[in-house]
N, C-alpha and C. Protein backbone atom coordinates (compact mmCIF):
# COMPACT_ATOMS: atom_id res chain seq x y z
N UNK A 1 -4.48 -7.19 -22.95
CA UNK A 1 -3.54 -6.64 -22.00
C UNK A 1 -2.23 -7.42 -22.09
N UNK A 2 -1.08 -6.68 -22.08
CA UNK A 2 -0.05 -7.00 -22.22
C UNK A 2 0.53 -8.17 -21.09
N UNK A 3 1.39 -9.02 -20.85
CA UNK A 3 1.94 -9.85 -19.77
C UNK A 3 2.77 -8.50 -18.93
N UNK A 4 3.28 -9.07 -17.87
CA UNK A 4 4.41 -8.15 -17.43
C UNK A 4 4.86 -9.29 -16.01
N UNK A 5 5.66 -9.96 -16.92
CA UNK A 5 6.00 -10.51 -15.74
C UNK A 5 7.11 -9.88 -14.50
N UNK A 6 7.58 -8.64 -14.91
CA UNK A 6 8.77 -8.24 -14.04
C UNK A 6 7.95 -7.41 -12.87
N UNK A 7 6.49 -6.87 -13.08
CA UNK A 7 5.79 -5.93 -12.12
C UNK A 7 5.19 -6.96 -11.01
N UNK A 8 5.41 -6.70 -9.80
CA UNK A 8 4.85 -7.40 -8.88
C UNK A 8 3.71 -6.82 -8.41
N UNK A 9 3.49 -5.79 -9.13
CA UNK A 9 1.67 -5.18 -8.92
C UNK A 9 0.61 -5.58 -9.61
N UNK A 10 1.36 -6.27 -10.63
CA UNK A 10 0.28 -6.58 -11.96
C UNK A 10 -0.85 -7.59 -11.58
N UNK A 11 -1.94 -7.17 -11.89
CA UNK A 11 -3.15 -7.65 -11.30
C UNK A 11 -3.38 -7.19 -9.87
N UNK A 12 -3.00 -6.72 -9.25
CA UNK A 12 -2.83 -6.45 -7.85
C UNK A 12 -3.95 -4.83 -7.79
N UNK A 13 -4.90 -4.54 -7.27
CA UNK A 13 -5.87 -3.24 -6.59
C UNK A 13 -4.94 -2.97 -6.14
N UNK A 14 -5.10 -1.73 -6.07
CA UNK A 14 -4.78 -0.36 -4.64
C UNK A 14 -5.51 -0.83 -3.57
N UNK A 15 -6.46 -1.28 -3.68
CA UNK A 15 -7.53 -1.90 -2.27
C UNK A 15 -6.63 -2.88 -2.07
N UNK A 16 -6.45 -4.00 -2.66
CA UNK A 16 -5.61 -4.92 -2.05
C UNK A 16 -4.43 -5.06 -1.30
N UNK A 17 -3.38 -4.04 -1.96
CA UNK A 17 -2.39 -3.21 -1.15
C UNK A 17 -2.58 -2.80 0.14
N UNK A 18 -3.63 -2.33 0.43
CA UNK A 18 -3.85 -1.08 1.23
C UNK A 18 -4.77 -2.24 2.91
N UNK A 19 -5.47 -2.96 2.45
CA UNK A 19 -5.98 -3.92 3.30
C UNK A 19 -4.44 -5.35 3.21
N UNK A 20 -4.01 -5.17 2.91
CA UNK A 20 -2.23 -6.74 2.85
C UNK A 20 -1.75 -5.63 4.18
N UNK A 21 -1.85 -4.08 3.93
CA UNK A 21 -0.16 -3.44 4.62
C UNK A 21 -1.23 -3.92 5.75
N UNK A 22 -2.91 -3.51 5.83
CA UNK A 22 -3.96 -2.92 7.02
C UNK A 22 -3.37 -4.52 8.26
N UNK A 23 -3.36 -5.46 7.41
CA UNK A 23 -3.33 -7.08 7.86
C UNK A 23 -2.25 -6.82 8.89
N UNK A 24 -0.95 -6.43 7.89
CA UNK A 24 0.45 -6.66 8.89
C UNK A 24 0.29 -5.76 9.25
N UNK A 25 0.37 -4.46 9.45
CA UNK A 25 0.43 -3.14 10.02
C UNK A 25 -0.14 -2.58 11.25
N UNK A 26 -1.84 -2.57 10.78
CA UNK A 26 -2.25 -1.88 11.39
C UNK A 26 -2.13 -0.44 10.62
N UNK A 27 -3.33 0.73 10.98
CA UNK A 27 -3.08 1.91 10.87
C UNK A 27 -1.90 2.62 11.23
N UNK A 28 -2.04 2.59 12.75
CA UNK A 28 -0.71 3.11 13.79
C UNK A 28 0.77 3.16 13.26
N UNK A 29 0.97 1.15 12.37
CA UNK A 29 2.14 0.75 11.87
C UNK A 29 2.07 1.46 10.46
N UNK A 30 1.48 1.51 9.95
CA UNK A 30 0.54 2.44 8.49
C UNK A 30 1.63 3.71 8.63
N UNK A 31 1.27 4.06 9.62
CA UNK A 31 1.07 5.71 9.73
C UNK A 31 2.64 6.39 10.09
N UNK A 32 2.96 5.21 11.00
CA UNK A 32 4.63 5.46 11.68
C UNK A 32 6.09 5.09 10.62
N UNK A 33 5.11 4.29 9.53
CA UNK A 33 5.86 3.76 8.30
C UNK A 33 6.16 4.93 7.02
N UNK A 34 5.04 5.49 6.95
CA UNK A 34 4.49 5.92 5.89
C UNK A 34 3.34 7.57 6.59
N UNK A 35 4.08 8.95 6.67
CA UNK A 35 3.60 9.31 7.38
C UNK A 35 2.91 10.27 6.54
N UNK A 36 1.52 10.40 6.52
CA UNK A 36 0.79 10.99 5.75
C UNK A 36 -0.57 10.76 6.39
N UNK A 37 -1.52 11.62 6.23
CA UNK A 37 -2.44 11.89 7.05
C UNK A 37 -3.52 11.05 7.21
N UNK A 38 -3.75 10.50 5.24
CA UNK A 38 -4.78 9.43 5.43
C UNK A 38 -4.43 7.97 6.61
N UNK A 39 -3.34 8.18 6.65
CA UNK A 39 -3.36 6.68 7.51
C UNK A 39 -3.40 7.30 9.25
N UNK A 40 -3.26 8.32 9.73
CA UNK A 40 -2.75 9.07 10.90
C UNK A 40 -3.91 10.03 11.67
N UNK A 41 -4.70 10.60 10.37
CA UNK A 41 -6.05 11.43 11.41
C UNK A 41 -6.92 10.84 10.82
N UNK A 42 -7.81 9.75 11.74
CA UNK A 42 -9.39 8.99 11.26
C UNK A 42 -9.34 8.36 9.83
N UNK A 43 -8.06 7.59 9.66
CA UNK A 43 -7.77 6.77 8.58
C UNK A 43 -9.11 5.81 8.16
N UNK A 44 -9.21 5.47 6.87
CA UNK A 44 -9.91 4.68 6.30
C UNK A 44 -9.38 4.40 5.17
N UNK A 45 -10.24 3.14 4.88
CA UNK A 45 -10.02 2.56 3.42
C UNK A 45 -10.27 3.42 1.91
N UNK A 46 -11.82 3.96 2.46
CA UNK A 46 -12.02 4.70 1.37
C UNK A 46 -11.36 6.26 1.26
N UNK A 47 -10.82 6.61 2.23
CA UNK A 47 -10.33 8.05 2.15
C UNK A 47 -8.67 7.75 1.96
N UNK A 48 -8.40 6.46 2.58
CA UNK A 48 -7.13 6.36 1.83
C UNK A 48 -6.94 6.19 0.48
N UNK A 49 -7.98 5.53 -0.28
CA UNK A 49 -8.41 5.26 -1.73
C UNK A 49 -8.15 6.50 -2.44
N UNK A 50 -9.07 7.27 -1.74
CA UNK A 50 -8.96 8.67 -2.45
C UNK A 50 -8.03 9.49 -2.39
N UNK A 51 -7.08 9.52 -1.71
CA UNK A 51 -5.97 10.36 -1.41
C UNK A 51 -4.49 9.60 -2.12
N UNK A 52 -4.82 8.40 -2.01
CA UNK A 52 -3.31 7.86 -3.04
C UNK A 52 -3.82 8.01 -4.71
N UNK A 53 -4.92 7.56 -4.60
CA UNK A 53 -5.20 7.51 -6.34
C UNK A 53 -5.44 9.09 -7.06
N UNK A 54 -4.86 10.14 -6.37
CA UNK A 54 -4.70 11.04 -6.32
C UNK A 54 -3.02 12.05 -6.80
N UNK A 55 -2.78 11.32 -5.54
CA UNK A 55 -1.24 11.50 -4.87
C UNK A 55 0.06 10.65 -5.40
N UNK A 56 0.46 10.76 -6.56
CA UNK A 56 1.63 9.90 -7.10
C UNK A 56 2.73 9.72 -6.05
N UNK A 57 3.01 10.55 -5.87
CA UNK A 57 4.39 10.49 -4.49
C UNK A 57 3.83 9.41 -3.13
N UNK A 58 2.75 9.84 -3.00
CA UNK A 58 2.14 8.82 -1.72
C UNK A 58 1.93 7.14 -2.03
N UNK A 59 1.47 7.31 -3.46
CA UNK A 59 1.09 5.82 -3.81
C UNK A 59 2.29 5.21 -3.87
N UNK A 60 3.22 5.97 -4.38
CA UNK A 60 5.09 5.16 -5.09
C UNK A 60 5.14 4.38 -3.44
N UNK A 61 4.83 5.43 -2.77
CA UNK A 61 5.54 4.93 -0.63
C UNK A 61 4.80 3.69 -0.24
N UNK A 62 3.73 3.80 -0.93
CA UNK A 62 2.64 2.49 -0.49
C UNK A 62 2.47 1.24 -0.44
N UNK A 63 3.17 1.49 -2.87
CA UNK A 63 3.40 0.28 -2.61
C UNK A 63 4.33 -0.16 -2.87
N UNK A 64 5.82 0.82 -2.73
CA UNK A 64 7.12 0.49 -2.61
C UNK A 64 7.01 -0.40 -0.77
N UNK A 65 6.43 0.10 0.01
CA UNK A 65 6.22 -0.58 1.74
C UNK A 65 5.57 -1.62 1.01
N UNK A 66 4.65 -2.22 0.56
CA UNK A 66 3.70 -3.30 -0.04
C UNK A 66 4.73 -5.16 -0.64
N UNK A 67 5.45 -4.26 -1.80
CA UNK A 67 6.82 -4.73 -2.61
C UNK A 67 7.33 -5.59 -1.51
N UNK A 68 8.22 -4.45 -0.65
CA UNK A 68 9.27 -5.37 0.57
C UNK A 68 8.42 -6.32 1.51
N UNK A 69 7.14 -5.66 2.03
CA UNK A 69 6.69 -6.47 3.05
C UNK A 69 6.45 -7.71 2.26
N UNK A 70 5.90 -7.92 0.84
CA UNK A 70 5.40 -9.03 0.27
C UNK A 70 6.66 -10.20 0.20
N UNK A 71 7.78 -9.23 -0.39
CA UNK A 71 9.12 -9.97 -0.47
C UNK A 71 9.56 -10.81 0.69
N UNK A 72 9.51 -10.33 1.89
CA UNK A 72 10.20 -10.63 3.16
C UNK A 72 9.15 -11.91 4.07
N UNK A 73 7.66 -11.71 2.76
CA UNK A 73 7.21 -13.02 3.18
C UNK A 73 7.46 -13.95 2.73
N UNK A 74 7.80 -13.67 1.36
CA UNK A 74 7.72 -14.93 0.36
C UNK A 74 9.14 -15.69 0.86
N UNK A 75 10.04 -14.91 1.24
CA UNK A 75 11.73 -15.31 1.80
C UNK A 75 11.83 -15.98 2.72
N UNK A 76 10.33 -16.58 3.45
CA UNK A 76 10.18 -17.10 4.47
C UNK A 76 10.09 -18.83 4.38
């Protein structure tokens, strides 16, 4: 596997993403951020799983929200 040092996803799950936003967020914050159903009617991990790894447009929102929140920690 290639390096990539410029991707800040590299090595990084969709699970991991998705439980980092669950940490700071919350669903509620999930859902009011990023408005799409898996996070908004009877959200879960695994049905969110299935609906981004699906959904190109939804995943870009996920972990473009993922990117900044990570950034705005590290700036700390």
């Amino acid at each position: 596997m290639h390096a990539q040092p410029n991707n800040p996803l590299h090595g990084i799950t969709l699970e991991q993403v998705i439980l980092s936003l669950l940490e700071d967020y919350g669903w509620q914050g999930l859902g009011e951020r990023i408005q799409i159903r898996c996070f908004t009617n009877d959200p879960s991990v695994k049905s969110s799983l299935k609906f981004l790894r699906k959904t190109p447009w939804a995943r870009d929102k996920v972990e473009a929200l993922y990117i900044t929140t990570q950034h705005s920690v590290w700036k700390r």
